[in-house]
N, C-alpha and C. Protein backbone atom coordinates (compact mmCIF):
# COMPACT_ATOMS: atom_id res chain seq x y z
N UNK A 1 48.99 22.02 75.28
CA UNK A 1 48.14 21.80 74.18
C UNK A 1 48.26 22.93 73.18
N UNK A 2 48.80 24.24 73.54
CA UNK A 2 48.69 25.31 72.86
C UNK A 2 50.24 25.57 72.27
N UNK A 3 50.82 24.53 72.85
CA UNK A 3 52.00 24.41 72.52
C UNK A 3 52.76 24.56 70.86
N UNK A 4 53.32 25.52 70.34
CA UNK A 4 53.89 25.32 68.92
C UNK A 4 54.57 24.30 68.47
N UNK A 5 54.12 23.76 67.51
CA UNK A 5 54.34 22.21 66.96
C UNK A 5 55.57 22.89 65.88
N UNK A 6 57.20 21.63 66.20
CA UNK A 6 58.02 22.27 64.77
C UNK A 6 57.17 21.85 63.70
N UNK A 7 57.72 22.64 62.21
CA UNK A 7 56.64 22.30 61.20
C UNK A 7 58.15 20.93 60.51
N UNK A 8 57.52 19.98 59.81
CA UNK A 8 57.94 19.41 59.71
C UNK A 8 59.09 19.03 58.14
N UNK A 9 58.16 20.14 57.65
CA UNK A 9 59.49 20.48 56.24
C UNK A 9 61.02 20.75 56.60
N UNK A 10 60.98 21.95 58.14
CA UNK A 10 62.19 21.73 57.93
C UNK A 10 62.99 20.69 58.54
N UNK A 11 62.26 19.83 58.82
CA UNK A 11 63.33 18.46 59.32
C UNK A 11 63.60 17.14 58.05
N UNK A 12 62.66 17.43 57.14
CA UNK A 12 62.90 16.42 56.13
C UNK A 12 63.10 16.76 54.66
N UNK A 13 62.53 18.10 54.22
CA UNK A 13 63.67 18.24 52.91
C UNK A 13 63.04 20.00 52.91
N UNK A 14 63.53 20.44 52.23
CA UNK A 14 64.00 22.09 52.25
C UNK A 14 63.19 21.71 50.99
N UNK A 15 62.08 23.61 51.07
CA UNK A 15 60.94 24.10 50.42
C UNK A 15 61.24 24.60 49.04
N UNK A 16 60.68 23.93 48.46
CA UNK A 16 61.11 24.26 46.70
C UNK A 16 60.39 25.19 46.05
N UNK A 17 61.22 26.13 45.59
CA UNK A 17 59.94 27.68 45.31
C UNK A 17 59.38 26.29 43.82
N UNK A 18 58.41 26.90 43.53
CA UNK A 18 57.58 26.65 42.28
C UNK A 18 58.84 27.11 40.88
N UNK A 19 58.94 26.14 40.46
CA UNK A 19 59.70 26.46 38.92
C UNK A 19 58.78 27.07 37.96
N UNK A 20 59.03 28.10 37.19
CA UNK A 20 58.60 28.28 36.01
C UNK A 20 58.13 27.56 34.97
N UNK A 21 57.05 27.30 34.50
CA UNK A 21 56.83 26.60 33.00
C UNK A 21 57.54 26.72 32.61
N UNK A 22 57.91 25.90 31.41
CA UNK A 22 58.69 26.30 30.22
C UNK A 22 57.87 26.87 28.84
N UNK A 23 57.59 27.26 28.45
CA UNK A 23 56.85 27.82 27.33
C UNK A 23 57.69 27.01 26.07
N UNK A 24 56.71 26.68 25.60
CA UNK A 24 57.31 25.65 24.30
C UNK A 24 57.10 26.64 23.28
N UNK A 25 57.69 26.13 22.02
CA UNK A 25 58.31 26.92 21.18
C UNK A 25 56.70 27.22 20.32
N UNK A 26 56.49 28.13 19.39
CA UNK A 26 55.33 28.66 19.03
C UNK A 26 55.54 27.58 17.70
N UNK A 27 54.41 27.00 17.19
CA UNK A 27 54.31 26.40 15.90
C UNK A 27 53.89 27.06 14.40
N UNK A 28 54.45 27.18 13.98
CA UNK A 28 53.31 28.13 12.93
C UNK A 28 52.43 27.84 12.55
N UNK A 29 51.31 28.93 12.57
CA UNK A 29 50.02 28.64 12.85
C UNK A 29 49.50 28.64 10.75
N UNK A 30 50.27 28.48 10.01
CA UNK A 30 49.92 28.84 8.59
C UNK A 30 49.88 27.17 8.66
N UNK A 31 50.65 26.18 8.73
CA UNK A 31 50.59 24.85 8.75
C UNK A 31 49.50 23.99 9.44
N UNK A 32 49.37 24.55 10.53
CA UNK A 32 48.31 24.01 11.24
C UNK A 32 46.89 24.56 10.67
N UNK A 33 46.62 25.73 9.87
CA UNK A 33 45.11 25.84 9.31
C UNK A 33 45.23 25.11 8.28
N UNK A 34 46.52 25.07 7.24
CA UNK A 34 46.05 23.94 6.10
C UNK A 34 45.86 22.71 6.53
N UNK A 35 46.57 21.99 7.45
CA UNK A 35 46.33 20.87 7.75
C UNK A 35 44.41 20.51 8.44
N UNK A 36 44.14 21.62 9.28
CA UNK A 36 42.56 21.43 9.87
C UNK A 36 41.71 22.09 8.41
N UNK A 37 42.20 22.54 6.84
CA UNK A 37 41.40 22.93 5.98
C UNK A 37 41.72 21.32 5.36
N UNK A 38 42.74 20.58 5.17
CA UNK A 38 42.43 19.39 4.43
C UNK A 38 41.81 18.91 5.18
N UNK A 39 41.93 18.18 6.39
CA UNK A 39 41.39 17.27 7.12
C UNK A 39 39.52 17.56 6.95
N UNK A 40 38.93 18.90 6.71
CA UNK A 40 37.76 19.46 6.54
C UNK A 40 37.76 19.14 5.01
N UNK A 41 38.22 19.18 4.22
CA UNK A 41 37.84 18.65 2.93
C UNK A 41 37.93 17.46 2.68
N UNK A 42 38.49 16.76 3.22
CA UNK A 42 38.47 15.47 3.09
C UNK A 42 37.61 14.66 3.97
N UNK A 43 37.08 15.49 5.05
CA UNK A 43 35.70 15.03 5.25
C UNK A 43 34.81 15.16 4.88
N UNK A 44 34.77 16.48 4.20
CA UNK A 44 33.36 16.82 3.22
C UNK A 44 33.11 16.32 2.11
N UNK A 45 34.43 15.55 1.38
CA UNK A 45 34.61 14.52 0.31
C UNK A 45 34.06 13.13 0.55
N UNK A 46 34.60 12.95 1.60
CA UNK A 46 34.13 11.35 1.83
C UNK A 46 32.58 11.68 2.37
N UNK A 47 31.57 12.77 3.16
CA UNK A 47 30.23 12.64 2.99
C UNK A 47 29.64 13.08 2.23
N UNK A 48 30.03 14.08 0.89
CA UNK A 48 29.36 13.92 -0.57
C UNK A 48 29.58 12.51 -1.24
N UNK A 49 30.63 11.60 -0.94
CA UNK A 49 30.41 10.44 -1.32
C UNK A 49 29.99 9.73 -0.92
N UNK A 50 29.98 9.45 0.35
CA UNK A 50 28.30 8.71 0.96
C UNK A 50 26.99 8.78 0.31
N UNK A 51 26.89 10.04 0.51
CA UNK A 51 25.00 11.05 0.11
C UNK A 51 24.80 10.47 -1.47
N UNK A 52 26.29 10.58 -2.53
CA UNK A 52 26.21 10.26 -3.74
C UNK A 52 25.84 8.34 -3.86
N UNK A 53 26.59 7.73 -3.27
CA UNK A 53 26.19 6.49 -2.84
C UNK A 53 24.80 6.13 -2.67
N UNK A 54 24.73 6.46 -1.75
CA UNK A 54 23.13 6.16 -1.14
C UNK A 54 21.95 6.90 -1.97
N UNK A 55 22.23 7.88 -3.11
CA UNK A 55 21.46 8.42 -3.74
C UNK A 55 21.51 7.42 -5.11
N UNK A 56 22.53 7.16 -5.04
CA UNK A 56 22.65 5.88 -6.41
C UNK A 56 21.76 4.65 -5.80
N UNK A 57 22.24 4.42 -4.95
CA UNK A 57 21.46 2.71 -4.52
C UNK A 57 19.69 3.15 -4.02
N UNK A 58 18.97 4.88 -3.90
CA UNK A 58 18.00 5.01 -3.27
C UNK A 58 17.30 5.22 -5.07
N UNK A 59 18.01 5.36 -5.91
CA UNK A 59 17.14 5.57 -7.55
C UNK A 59 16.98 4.37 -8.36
N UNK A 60 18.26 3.17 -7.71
CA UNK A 60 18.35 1.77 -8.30
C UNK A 60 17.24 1.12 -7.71
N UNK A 61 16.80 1.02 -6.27
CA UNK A 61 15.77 0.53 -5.86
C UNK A 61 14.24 0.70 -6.32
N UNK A 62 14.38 2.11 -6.67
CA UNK A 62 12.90 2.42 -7.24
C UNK A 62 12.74 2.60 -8.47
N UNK A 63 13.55 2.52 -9.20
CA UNK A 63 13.67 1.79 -10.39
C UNK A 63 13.41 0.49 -10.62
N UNK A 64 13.68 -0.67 -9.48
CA UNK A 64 13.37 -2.02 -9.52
C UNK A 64 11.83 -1.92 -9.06
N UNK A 65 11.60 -1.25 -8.20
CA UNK A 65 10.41 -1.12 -7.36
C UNK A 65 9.15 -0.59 -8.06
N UNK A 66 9.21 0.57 -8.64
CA UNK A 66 8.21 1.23 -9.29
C UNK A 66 7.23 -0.09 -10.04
N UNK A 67 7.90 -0.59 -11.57
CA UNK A 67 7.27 -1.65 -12.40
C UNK A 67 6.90 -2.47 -11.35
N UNK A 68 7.01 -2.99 -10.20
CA UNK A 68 6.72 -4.13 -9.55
C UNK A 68 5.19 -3.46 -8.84
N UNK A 69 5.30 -2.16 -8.42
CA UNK A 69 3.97 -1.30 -7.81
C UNK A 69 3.02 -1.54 -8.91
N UNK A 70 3.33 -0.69 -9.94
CA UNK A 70 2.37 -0.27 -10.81
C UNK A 70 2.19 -1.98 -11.62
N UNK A 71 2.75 -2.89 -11.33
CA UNK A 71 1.61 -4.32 -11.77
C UNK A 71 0.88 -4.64 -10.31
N UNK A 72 0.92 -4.59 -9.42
CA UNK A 72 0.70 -4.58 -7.95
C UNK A 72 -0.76 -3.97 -8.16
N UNK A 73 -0.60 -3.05 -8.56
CA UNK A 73 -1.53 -1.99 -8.64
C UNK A 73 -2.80 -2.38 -9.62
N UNK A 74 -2.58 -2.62 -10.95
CA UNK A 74 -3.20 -3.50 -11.87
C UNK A 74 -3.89 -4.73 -11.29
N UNK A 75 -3.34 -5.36 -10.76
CA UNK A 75 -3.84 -6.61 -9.83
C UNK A 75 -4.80 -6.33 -8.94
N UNK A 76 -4.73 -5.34 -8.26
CA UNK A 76 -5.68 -4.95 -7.21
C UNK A 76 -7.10 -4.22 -7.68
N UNK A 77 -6.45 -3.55 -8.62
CA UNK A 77 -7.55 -3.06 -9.21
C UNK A 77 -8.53 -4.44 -10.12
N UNK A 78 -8.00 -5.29 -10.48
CA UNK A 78 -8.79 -6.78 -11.36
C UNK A 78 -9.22 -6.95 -10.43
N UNK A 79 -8.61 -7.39 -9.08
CA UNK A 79 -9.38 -7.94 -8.00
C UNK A 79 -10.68 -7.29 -7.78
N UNK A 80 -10.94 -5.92 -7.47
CA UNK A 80 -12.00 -4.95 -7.21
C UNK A 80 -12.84 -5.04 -7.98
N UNK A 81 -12.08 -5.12 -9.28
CA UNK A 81 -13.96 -5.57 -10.24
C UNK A 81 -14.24 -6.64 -9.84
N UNK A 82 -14.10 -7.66 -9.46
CA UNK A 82 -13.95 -9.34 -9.66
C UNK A 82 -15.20 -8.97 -8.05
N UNK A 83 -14.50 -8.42 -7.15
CA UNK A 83 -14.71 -8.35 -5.94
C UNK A 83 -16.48 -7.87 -6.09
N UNK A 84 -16.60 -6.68 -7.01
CA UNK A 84 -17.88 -5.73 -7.44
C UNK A 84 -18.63 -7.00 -7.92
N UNK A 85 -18.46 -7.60 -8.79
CA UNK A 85 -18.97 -8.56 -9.82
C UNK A 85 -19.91 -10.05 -8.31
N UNK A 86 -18.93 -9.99 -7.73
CA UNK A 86 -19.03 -10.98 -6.85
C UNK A 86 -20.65 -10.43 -5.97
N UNK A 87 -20.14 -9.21 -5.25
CA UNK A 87 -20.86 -8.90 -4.92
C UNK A 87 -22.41 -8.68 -5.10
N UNK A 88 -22.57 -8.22 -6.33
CA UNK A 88 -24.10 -8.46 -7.50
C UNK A 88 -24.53 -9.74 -7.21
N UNK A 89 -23.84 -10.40 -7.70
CA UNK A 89 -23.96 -11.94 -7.74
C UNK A 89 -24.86 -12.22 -6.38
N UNK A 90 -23.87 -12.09 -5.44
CA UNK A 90 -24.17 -12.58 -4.05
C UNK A 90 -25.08 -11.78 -3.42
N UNK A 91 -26.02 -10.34 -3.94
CA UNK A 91 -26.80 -10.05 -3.58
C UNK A 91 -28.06 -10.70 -4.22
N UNK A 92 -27.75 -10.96 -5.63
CA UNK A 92 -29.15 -11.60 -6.26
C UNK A 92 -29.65 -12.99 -6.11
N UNK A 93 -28.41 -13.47 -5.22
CA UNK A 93 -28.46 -14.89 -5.15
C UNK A 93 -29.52 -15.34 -4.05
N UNK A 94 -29.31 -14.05 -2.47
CA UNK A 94 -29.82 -13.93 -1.33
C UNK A 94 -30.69 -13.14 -1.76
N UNK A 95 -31.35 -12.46 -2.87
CA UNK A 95 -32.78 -12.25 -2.61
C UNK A 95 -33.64 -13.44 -3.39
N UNK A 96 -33.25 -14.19 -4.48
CA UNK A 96 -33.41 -15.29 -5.09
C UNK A 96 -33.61 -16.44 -3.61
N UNK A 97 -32.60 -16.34 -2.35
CA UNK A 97 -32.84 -17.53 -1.76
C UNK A 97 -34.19 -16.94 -0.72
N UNK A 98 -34.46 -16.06 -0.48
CA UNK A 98 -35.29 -15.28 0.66
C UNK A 98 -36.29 -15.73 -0.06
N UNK A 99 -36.62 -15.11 -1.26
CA UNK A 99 -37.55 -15.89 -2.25
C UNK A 99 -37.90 -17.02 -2.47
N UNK A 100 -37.53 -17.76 -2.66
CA UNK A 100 -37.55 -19.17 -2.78
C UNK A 100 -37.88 -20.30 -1.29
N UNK A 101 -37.48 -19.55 -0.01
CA UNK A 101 -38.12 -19.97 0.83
C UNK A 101 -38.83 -18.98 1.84
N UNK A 102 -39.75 -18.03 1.14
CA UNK A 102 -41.38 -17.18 1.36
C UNK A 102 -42.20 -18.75 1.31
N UNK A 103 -42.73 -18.66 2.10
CA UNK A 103 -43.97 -19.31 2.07
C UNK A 103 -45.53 -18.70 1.31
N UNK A 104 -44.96 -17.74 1.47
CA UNK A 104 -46.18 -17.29 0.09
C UNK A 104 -45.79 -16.71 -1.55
N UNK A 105 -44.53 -17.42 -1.16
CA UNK A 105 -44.14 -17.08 -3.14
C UNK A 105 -44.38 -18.80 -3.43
N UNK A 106 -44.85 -19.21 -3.23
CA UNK A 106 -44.64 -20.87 -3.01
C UNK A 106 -45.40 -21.26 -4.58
N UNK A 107 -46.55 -21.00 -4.73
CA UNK A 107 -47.20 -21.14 -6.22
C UNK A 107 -46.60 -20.50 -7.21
N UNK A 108 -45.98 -19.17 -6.76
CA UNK A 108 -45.53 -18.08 -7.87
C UNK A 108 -44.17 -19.47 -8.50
N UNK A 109 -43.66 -19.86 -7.67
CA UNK A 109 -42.03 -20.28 -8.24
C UNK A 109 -42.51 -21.57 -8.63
N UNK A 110 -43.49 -22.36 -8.07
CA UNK A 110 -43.75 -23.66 -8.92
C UNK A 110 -44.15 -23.61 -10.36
N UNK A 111 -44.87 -22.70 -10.58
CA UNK A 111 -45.09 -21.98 -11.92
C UNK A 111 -44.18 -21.51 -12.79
N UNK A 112 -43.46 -21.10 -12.30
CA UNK A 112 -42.06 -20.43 -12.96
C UNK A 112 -41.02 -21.72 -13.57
N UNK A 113 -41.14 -22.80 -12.23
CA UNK A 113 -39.56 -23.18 -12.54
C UNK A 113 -40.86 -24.95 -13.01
N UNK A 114 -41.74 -25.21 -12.92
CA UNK A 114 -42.35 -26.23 -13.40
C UNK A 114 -43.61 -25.61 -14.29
N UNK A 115 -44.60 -26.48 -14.91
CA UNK A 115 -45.51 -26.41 -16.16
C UNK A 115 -47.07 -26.60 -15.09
N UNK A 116 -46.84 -26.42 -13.94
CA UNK A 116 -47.90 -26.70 -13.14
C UNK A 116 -48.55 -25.45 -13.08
N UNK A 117 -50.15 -25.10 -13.11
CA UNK A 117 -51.08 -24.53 -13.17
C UNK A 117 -52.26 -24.39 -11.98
N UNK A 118 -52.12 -23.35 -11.94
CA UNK A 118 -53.23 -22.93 -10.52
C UNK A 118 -54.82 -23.53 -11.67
N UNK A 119 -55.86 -24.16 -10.93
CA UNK A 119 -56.78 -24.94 -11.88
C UNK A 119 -57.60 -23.58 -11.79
N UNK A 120 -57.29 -22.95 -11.42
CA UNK A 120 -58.11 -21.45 -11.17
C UNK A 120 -57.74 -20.58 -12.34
N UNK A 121 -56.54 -21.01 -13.16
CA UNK A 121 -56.04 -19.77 -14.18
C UNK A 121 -56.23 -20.28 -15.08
N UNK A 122 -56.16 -19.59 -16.59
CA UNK A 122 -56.64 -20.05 -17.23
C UNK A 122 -55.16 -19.58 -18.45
N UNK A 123 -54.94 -20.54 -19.34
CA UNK A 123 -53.94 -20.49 -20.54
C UNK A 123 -54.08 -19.60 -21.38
N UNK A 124 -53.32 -18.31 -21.47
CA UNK A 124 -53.06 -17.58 -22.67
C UNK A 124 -52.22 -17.43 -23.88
N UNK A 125 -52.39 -18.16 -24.74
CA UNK A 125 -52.14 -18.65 -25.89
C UNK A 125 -51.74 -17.09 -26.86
N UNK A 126 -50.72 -16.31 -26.73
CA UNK A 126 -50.46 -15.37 -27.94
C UNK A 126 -50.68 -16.16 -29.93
N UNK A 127 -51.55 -15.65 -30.45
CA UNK A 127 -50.91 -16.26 -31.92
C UNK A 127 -50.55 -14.24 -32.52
N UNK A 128 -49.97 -15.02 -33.77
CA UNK A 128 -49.47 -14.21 -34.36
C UNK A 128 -50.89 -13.55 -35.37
N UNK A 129 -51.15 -12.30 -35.83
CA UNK A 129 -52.76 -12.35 -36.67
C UNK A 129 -51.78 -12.42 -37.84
N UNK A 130 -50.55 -12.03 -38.02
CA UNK A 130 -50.45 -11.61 -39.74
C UNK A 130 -50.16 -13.17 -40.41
N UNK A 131 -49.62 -14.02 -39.48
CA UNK A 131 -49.34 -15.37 -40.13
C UNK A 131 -50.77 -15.74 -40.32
N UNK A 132 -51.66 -15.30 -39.61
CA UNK A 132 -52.97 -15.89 -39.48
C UNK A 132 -54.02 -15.37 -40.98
N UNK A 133 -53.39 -14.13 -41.41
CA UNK A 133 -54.07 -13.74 -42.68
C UNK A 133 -53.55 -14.14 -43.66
N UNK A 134 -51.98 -14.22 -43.72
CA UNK A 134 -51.64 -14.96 -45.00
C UNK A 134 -51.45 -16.33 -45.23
N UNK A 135 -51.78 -16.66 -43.93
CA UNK A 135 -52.19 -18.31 -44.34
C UNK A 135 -53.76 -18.35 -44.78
N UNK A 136 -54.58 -17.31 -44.62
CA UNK A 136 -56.12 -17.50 -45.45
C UNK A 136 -55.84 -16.76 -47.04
N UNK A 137 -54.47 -16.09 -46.98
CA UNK A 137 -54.55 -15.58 -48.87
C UNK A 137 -53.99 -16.89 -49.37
N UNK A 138 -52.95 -17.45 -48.63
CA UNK A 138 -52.62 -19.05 -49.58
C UNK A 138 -53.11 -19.65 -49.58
N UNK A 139 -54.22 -19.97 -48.89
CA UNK A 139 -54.83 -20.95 -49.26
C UNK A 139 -55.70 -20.37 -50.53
N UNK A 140 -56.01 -21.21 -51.45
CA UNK A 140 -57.10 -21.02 -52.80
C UNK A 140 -58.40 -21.72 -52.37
N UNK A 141 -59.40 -20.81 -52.99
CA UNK A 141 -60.78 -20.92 -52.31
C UNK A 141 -61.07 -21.70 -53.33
N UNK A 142 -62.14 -22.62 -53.19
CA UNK A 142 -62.96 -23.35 -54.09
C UNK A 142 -63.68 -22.70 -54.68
N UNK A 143 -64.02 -23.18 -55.89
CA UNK A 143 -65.20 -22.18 -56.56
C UNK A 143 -66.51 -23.78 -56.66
N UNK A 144 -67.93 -23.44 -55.98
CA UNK A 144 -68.82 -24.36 -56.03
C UNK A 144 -69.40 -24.65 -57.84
């Protein structure tokens, strides 16, 4: 078991030292920075022309957009008075209806909205006095 085993390279092919790389030839390195300085400008070209793009189509939009706000805006604001206006309305309407069915405004509004008379009150008749004096200077007095 402790027995030395032949190794088996040398029965089937003979041990190859490691070859050397070859070192490839040096490139010049002056060609290769202009080429990675265009390739960098010509990317920085084509995304100032994006940014310029999208800055054109982001001033065309709100240019269309703005006039369409500011009537938007006008509108909303008509609505709000309209809305205020409404509101008055619809408060005087609901104290007008609370009113109208009190059971003790009940004489007050028959009076108001008909010619009917509590037999308890009595008619106050305003006249005018000054029509009342110069209708006694036009008339001419008799002389007996």
């Amino acid at each position: 078991m402790n027995a030395i085993q032949p190794s088996r390279h040398s029965s089937e092919q003979p041990i190859q030292q490691p070859t050397p790389k070859r070192l490839k030839s040096p490139r010049p390195k002056r060609h290769l920075r202009a080429r990675s300085y265009q390739v960098m400008a010509l990317e920085t070209t084509a995304k100032i022309g994006v940014n310029v793009a999208l800055t054109v189509a982001a001033v065309s939009a709100l240019t269309q957009l703005l006039p369409y706000h500011w009537s938007q805006q006008e509108k909303l604001r008509a609505i709000r008075t309209e809305v205020s206006l409404a509101e008055t309305r619809v408060s005087t309407l609901k104290a007008d209806f609370s009113r109208n069915f009190d059971p003790g405004q009940t004489n007050q509004i028959m009076q108001q909205q008909g010619y009917r008379f509590d037999p308890n009150q009595r008619r106050i008749v305003f006249t005018d006095q000054q029509a009342d004096s110069s209708e006694s200077l036009d008339v001419p007095q008799s002389s007996p």
